[in-house]
N, C-alpha and C. Protein backbone atom coordinates (compact mmCIF):
# COMPACT_ATOMS: atom_id res chain seq x y z
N UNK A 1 29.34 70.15 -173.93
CA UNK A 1 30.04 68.92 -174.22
C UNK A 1 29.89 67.95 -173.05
N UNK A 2 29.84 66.46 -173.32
CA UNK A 2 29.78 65.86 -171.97
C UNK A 2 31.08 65.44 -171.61
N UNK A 3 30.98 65.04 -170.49
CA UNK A 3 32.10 64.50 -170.43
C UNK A 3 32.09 63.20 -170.18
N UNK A 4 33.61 62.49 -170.41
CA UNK A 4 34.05 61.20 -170.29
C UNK A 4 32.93 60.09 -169.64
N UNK A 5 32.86 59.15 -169.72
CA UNK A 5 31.68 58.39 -169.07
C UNK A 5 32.91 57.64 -167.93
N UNK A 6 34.12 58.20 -167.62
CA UNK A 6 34.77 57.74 -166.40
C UNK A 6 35.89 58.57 -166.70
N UNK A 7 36.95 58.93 -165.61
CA UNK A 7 38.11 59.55 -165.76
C UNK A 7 38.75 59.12 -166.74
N UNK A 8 39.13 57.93 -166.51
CA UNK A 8 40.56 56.73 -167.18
C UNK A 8 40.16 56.19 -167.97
N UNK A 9 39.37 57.12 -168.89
CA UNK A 9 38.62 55.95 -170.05
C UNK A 9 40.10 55.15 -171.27
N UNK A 10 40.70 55.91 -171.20
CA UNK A 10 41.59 54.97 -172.03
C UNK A 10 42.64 54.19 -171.53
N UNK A 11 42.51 53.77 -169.78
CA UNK A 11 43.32 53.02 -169.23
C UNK A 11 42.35 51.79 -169.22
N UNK A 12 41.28 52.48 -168.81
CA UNK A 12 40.04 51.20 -168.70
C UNK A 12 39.92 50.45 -169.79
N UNK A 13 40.16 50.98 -171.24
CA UNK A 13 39.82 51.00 -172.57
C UNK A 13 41.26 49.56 -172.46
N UNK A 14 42.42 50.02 -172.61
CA UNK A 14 43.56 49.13 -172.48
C UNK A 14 43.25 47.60 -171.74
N UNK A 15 42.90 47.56 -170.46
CA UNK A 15 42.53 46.66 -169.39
C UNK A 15 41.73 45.78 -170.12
N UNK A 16 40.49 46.29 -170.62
CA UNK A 16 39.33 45.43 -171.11
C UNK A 16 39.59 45.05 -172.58
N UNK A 17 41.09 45.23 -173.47
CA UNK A 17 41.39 44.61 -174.52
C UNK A 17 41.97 43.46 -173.86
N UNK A 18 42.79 43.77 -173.50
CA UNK A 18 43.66 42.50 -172.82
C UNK A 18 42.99 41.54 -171.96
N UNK A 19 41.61 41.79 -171.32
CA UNK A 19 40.98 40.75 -170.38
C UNK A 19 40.09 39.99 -170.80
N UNK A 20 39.65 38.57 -170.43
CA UNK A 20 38.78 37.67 -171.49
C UNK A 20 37.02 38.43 -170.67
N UNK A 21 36.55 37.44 -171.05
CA UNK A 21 34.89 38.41 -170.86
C UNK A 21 34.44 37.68 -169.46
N UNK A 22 35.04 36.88 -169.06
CA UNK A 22 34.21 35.89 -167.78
C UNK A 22 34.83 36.30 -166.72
N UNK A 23 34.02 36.53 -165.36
CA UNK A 23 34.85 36.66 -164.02
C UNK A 23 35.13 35.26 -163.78
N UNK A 24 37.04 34.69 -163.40
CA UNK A 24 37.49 33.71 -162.99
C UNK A 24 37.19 33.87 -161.58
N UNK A 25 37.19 32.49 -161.01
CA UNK A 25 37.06 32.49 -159.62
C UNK A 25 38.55 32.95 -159.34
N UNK A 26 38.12 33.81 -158.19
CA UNK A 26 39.13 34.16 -156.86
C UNK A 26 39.24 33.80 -155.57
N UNK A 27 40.54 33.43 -155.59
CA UNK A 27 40.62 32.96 -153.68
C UNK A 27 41.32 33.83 -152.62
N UNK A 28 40.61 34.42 -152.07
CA UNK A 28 40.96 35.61 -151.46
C UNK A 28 41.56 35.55 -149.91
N UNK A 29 41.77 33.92 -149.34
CA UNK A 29 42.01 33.49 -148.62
C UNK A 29 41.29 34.11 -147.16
N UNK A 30 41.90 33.56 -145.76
CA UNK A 30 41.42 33.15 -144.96
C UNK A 30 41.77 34.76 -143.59
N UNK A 31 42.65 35.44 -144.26
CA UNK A 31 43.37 36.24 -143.42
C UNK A 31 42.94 37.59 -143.93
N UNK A 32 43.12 38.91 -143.03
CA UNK A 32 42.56 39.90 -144.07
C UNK A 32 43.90 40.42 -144.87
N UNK A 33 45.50 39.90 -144.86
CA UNK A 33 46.24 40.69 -145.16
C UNK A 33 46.68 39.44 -146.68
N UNK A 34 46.43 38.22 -146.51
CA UNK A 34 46.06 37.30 -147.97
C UNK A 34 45.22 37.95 -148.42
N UNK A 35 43.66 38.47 -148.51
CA UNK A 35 42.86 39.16 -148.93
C UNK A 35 43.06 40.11 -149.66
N UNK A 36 44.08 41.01 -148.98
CA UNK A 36 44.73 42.47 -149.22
C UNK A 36 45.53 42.11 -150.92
N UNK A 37 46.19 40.74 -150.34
CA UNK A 37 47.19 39.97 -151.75
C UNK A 37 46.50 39.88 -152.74
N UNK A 38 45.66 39.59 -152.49
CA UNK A 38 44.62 38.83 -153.71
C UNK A 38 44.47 39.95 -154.44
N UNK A 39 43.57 41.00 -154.32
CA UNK A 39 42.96 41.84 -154.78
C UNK A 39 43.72 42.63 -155.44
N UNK A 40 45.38 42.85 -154.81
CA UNK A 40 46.13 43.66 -155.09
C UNK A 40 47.40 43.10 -156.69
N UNK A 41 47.09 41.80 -156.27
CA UNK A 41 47.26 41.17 -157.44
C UNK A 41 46.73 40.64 -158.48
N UNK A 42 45.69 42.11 -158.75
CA UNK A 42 44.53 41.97 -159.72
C UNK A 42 44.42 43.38 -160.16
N UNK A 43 45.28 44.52 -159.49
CA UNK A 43 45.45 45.54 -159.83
C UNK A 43 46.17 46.23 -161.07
N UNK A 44 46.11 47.13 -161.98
CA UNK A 44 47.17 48.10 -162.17
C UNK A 44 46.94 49.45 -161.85
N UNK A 45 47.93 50.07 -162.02
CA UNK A 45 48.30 51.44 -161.23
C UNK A 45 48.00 52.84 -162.06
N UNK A 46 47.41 53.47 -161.84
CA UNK A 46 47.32 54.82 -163.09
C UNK A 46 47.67 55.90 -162.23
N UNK A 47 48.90 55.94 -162.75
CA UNK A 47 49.55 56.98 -161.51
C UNK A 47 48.98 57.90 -161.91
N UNK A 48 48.62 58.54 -163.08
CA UNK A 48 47.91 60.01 -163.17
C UNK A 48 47.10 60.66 -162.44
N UNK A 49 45.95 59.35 -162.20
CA UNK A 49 44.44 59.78 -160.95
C UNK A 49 44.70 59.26 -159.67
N UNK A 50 45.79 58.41 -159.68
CA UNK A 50 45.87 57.87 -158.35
C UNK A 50 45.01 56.35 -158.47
N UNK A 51 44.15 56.12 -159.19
CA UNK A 51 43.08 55.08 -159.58
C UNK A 51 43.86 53.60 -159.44
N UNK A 52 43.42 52.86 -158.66
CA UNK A 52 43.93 51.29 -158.71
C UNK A 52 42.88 50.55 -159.56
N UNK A 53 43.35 50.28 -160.59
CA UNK A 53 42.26 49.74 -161.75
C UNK A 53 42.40 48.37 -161.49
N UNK A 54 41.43 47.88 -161.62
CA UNK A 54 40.73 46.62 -161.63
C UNK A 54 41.13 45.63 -163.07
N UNK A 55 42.25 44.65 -163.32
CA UNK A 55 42.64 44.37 -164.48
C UNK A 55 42.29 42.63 -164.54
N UNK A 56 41.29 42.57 -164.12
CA UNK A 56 40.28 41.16 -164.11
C UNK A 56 39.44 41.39 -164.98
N UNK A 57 37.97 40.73 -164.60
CA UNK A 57 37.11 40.64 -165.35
C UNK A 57 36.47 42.20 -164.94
N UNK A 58 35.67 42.80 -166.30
CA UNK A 58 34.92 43.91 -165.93
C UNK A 58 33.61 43.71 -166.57
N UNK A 59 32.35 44.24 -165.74
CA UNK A 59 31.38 43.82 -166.39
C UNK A 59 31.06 45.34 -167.64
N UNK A 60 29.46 45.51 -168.40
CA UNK A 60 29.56 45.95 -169.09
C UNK A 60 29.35 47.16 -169.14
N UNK A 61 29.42 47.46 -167.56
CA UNK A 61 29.65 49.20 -167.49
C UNK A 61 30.82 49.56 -166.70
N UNK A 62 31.66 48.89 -166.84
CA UNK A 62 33.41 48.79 -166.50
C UNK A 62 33.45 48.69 -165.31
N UNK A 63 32.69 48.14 -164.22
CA UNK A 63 32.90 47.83 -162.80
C UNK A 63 33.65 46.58 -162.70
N UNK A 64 34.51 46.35 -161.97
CA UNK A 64 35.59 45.46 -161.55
C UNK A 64 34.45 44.46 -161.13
N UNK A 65 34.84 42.98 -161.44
CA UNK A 65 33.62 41.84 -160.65
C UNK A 65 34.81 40.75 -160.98
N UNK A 66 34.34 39.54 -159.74
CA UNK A 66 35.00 38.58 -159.97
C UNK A 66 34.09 37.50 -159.06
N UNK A 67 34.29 36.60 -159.31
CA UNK A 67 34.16 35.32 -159.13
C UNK A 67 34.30 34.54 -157.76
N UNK A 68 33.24 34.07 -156.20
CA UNK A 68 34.39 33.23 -155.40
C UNK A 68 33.09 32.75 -154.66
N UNK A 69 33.47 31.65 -154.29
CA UNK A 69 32.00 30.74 -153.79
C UNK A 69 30.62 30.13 -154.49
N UNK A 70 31.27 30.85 -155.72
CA UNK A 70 29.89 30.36 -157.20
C UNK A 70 29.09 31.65 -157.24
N UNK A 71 29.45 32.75 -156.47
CA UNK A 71 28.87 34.26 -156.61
C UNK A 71 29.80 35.34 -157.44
N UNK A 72 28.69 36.56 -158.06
CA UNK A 72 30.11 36.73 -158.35
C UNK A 72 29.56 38.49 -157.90
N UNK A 73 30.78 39.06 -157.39
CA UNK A 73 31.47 40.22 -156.55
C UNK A 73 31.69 41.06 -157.03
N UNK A 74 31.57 42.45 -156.86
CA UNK A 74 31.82 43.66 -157.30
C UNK A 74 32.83 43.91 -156.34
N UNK A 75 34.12 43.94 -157.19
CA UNK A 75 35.39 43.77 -156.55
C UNK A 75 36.06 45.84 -155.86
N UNK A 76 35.21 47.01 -156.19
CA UNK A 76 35.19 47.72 -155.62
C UNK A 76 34.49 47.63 -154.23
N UNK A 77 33.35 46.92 -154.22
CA UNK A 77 32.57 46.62 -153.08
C UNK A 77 33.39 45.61 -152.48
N UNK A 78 34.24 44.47 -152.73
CA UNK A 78 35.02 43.95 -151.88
C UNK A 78 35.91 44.75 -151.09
N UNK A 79 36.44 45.32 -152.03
CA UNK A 79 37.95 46.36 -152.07
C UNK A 79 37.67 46.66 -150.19
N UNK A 80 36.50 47.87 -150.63
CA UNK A 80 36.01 49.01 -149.71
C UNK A 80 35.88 47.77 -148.33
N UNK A 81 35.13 46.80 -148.27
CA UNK A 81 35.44 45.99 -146.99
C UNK A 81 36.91 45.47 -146.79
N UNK A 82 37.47 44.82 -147.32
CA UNK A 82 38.70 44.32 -147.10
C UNK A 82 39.75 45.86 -146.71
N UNK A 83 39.72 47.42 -147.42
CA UNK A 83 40.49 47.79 -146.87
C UNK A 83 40.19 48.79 -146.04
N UNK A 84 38.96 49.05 -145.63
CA UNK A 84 38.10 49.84 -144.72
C UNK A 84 37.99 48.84 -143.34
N UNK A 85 37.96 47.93 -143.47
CA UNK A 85 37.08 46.83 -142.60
C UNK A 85 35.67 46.99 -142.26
N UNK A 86 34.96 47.58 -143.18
CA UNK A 86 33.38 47.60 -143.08
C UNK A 86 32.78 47.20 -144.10
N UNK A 87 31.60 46.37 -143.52
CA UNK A 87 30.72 45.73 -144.19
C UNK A 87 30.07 47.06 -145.22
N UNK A 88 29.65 47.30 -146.46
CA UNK A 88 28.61 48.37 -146.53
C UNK A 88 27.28 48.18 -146.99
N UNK A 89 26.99 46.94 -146.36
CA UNK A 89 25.82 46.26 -146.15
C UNK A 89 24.79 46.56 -147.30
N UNK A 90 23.84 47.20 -147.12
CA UNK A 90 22.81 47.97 -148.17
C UNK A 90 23.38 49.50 -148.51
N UNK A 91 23.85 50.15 -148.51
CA UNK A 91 24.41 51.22 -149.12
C UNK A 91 25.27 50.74 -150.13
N UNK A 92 25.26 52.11 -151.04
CA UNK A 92 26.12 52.13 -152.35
C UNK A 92 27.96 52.69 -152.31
N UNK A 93 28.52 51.86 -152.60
CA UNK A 93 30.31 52.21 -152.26
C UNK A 93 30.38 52.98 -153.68
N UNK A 94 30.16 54.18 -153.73
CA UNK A 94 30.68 55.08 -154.83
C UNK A 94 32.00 55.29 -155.04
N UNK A 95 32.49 56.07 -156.40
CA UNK A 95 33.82 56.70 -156.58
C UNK A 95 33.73 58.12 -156.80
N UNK A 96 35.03 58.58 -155.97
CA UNK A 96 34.97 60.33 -155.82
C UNK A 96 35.70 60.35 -157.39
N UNK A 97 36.35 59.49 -157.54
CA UNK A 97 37.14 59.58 -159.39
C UNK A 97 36.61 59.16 -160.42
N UNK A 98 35.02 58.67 -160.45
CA UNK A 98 34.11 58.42 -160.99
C UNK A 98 34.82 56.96 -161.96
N UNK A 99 35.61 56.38 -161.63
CA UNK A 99 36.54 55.63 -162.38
C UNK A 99 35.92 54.26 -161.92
N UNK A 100 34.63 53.49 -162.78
CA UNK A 100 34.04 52.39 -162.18
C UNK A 100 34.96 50.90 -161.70
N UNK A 101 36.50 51.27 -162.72
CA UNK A 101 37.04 50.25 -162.48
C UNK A 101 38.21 49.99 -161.34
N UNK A 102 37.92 51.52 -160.81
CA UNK A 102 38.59 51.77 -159.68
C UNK A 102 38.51 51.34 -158.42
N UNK A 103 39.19 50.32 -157.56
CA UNK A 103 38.87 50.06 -156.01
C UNK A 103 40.27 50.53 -155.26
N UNK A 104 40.32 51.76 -155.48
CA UNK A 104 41.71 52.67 -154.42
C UNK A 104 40.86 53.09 -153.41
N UNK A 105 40.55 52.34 -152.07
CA UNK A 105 39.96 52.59 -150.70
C UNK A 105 39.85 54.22 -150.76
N UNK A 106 40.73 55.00 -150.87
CA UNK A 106 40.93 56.35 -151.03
C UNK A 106 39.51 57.21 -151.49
N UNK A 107 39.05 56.24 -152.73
CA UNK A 107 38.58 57.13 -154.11
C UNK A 107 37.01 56.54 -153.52
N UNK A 108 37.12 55.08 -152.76
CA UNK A 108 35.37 54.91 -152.51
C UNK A 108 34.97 55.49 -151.19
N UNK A 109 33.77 55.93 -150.89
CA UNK A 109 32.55 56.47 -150.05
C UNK A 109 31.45 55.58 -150.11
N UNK A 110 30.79 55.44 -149.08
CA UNK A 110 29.34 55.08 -148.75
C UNK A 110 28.30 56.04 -148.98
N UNK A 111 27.31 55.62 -149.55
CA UNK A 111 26.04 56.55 -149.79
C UNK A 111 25.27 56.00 -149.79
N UNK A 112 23.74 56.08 -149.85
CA UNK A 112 22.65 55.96 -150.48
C UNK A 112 22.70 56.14 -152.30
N UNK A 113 21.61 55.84 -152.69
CA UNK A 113 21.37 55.44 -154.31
C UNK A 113 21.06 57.43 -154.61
N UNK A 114 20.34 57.58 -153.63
CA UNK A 114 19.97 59.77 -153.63
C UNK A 114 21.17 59.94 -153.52
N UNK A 115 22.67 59.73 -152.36
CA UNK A 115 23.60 61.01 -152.83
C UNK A 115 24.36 60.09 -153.70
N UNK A 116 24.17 59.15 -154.73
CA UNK A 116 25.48 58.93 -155.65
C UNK A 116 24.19 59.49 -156.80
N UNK A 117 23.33 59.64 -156.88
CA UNK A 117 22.64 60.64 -157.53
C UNK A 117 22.81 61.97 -157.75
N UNK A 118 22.82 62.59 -156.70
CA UNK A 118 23.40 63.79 -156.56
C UNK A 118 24.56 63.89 -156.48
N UNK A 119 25.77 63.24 -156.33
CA UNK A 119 27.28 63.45 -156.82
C UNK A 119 27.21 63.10 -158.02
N UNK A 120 26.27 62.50 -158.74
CA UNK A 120 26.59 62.53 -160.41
C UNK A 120 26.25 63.66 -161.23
N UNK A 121 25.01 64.18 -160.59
CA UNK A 121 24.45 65.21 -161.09
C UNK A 121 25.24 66.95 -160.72
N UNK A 122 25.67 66.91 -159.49
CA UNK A 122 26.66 67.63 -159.38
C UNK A 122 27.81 67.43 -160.23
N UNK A 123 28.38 66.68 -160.70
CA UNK A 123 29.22 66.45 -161.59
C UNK A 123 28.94 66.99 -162.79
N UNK A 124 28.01 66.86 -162.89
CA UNK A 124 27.09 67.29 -164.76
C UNK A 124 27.34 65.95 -165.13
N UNK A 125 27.01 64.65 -164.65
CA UNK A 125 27.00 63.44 -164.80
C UNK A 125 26.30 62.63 -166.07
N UNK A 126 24.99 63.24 -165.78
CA UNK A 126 23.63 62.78 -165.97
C UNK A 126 23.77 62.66 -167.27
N UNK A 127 23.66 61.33 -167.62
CA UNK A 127 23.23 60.58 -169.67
C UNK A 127 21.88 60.54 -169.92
N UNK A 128 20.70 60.56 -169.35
CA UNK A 128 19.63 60.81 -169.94
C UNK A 128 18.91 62.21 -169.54
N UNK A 129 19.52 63.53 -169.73
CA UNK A 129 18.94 64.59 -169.87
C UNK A 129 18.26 64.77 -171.03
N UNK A 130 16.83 64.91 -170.62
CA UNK A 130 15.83 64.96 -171.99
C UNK A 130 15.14 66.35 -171.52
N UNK A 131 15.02 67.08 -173.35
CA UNK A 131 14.21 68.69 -173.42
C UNK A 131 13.28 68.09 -172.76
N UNK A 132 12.73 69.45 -172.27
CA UNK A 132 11.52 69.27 -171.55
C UNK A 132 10.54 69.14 -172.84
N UNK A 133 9.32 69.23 -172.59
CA UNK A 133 8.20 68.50 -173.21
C UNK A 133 7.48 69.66 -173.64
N UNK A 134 7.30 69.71 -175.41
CA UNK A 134 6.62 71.44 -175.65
C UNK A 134 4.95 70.65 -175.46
N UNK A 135 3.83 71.54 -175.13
CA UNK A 135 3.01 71.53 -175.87
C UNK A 135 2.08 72.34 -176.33
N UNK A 136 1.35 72.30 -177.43
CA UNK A 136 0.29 73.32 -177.81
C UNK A 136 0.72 73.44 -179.04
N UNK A 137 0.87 74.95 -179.31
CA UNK A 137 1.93 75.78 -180.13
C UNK A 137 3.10 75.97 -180.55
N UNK A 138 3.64 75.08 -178.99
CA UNK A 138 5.24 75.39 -178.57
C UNK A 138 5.84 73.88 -179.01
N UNK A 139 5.00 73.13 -179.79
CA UNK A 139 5.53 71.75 -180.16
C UNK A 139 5.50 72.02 -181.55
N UNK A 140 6.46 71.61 -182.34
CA UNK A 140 6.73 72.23 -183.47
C UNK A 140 6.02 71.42 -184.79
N UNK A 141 5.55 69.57 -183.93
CA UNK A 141 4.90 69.01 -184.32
C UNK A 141 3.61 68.97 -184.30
N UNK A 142 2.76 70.18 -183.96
CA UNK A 142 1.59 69.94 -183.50
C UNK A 142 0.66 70.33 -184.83
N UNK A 143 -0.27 69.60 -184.84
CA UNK A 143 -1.53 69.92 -186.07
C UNK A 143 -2.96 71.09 -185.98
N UNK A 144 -2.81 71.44 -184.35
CA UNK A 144 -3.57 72.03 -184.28
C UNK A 144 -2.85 73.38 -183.77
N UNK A 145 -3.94 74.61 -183.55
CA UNK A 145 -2.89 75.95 -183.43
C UNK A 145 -4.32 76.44 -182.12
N UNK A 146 -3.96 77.20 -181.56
CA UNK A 146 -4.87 78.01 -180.52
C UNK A 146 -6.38 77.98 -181.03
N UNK A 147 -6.84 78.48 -182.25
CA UNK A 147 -7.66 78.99 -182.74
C UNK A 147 -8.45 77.50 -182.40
N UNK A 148 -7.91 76.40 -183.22
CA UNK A 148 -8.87 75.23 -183.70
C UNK A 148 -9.19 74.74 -181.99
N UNK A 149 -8.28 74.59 -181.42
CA UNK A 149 -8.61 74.26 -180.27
C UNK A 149 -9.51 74.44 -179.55
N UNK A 150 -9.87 76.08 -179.38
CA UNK A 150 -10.66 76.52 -178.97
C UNK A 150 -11.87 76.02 -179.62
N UNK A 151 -12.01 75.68 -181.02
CA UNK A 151 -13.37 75.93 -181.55
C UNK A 151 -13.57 73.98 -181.10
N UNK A 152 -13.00 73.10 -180.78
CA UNK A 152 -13.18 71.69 -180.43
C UNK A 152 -14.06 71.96 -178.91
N UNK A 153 -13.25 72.75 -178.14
CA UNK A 153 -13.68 73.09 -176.85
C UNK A 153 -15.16 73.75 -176.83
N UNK A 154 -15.28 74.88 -177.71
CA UNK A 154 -16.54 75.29 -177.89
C UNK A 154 -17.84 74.32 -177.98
N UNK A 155 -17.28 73.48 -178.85
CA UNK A 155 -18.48 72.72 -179.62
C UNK A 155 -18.46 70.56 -179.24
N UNK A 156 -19.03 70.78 -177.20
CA UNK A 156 -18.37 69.34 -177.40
C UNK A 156 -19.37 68.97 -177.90
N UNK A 157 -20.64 68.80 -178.37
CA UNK A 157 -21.45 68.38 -179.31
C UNK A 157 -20.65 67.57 -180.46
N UNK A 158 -20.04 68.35 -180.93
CA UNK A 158 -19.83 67.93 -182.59
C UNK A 158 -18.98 66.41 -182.32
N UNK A 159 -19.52 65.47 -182.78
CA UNK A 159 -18.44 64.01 -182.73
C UNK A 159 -17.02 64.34 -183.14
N UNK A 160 -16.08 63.54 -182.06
CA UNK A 160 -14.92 63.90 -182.15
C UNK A 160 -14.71 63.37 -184.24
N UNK A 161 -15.39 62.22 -184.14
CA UNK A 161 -14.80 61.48 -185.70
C UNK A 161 -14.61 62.70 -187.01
N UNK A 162 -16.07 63.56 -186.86
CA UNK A 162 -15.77 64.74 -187.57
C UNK A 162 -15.05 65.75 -186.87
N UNK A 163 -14.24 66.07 -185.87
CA UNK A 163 -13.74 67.15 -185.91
C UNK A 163 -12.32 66.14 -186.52
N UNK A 164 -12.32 65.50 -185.86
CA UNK A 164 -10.92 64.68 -186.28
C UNK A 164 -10.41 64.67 -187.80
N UNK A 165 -11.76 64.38 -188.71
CA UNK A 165 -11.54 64.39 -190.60
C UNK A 165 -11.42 65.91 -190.90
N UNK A 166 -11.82 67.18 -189.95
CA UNK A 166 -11.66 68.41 -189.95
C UNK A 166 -10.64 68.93 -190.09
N UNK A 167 -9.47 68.12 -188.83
CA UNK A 167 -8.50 68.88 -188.61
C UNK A 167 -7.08 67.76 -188.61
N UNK A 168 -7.89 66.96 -189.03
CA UNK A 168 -6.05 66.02 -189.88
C UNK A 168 -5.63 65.22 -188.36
N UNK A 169 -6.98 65.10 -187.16
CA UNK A 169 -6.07 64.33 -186.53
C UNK A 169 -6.64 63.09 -185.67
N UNK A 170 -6.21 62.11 -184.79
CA UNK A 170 -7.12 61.29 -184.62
C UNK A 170 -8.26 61.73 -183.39
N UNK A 171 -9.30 60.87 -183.40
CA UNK A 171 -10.50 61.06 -182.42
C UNK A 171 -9.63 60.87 -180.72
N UNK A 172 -8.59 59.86 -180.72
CA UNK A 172 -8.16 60.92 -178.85
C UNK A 172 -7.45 61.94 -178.78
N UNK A 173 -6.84 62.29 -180.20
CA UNK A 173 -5.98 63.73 -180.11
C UNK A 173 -7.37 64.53 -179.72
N UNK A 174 -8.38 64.72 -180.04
CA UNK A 174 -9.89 65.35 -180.10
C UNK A 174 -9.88 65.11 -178.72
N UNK A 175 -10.30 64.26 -177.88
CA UNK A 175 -10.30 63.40 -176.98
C UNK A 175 -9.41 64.06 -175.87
N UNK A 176 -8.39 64.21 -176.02
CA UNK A 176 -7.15 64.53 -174.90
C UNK A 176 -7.37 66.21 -175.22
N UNK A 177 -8.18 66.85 -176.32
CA UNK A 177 -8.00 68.16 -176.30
C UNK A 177 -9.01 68.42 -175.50
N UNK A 178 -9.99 67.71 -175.34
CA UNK A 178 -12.04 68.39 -174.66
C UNK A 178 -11.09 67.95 -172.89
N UNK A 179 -10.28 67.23 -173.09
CA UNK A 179 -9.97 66.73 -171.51
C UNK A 179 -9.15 67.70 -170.70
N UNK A 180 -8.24 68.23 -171.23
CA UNK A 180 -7.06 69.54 -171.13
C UNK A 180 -6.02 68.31 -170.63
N UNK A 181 -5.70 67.03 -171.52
CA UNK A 181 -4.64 66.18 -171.35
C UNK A 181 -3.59 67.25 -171.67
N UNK A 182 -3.83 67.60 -173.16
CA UNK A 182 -3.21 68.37 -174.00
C UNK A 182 -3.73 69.76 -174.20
N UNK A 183 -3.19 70.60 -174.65
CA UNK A 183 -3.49 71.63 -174.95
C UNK A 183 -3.70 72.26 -173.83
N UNK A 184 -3.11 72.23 -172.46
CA UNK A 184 -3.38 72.74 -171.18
C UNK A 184 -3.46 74.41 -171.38
C-alpha cells in the first residue's frame, strides 16, 4: 500500500478549500521578530504532528508560497531563514514530517537534492516505482520465442523484410534482434 503523499493530508486538504489560488503579496517587514509576525500570521496549528501549516497560498504540490517584491517565495524556505537565521542558499530545506505545507523550523533540515532523495526513498516515498523491464521470453508481449531468434541470428543473409513477414514482426524488431539490442 502506499502511503499518504504527506502526513496531514486532510488538514492540508481543509486549508486549500478555504484558500483562493494566487500567492497575495506579503510584507514581512524590516525586523526579524515583524518577520517572525508575518509568517506566523499565516499559520494554522495541527497539534497532532506538531506541523505549522501554511494557510496562504499553496502551490500545486501543497508547498506553502507567497508573494513579496514581485517574486514569489517558498514560504518553508523563508520560514527555515527567518527562524534558523540561515541563508540555505543552494541546498534543499526538506521536511522530517514530509508535510509540504509545513514550515515548523523543528520539522525542516538542509540537504542536497541526493539526501532528500534518499529520505524519501527511505521512507518508501518513491511515486514512480516502475517493474523492471522483461525481455525475450520473460516479456509476456513478445512475438518471438528462443527458437526463432536463434534461427534470425543464424541466417544474417536472409533480408530482415522476409524474416519480418515470417514472424509477424517489424524489420528493426529483426534489426534490434541481429544487434543483441533485444533478445540479449
Amino acid at each position: 500500500m502506499m502511503p499518504a503523499p504527506f502526513a496531514n493530508r486532510a488538514a492540508v486538504a481543509a486549508l486549500r478549500a478555504r484558500m483562493g489560488k494566487r500567492a497575495a503579496p506579503i510584507k514581512l517587514g524590516g525586523t526579524l521578530a515583524s518577520a517572525q509576525e508575518a509568517l506566523m500570521a499565516l499559520v494554522e496549528f495541527d497539534t497532532a504532528g506538531g506541523c505549522w501549516l501554511w494557510a496562504h497560498s499553496l502551490t500545486r504540490s501543497g508547498y506553502g508560497v507567497f508573494r513579496q517584491g514581485g517574486r514569489a517565495h517558498r514560504a518553508h524556505r523563508a520560514a527555515y531563514r527567518i527562524f534558523r537565521g540561515e541563508d540555505p542558499g543552494d541546498l534543499m530545506v526538506c521536511h522530517r514530517c514530509d508535510t509540504p505545507a509545513c514550515i515548523n523550523p523543528a520539522h525542516l533540515w538542509l540537504g542536497t537534492a541526493a539526501d532528500n532523495a534518499a529520505d524519501r526513498d527511505a521512507k518508501g516515498r518513491r511515486a514512480d516505482v516502475r517493474p523492471p523491464v522483461l525481455w525475450g521470453a520473460a516479456n509476456h508481449a513478445s512475438k518471438l520465442t528462443p527458437a526463432r531468434v536463434q534461427f534470425i541470428r543464424e541466417n544474417p543473409d536472409m533480408p530482415a523484410k522476409v524474416l519480418s513477414g515470417m514472424f509477424g514482426v517489424s524489420g528493426n524488431a529483426i534489426g534490434e534482434v541481429r544487434r543483441g539490442g533485444t533478445w540479449r
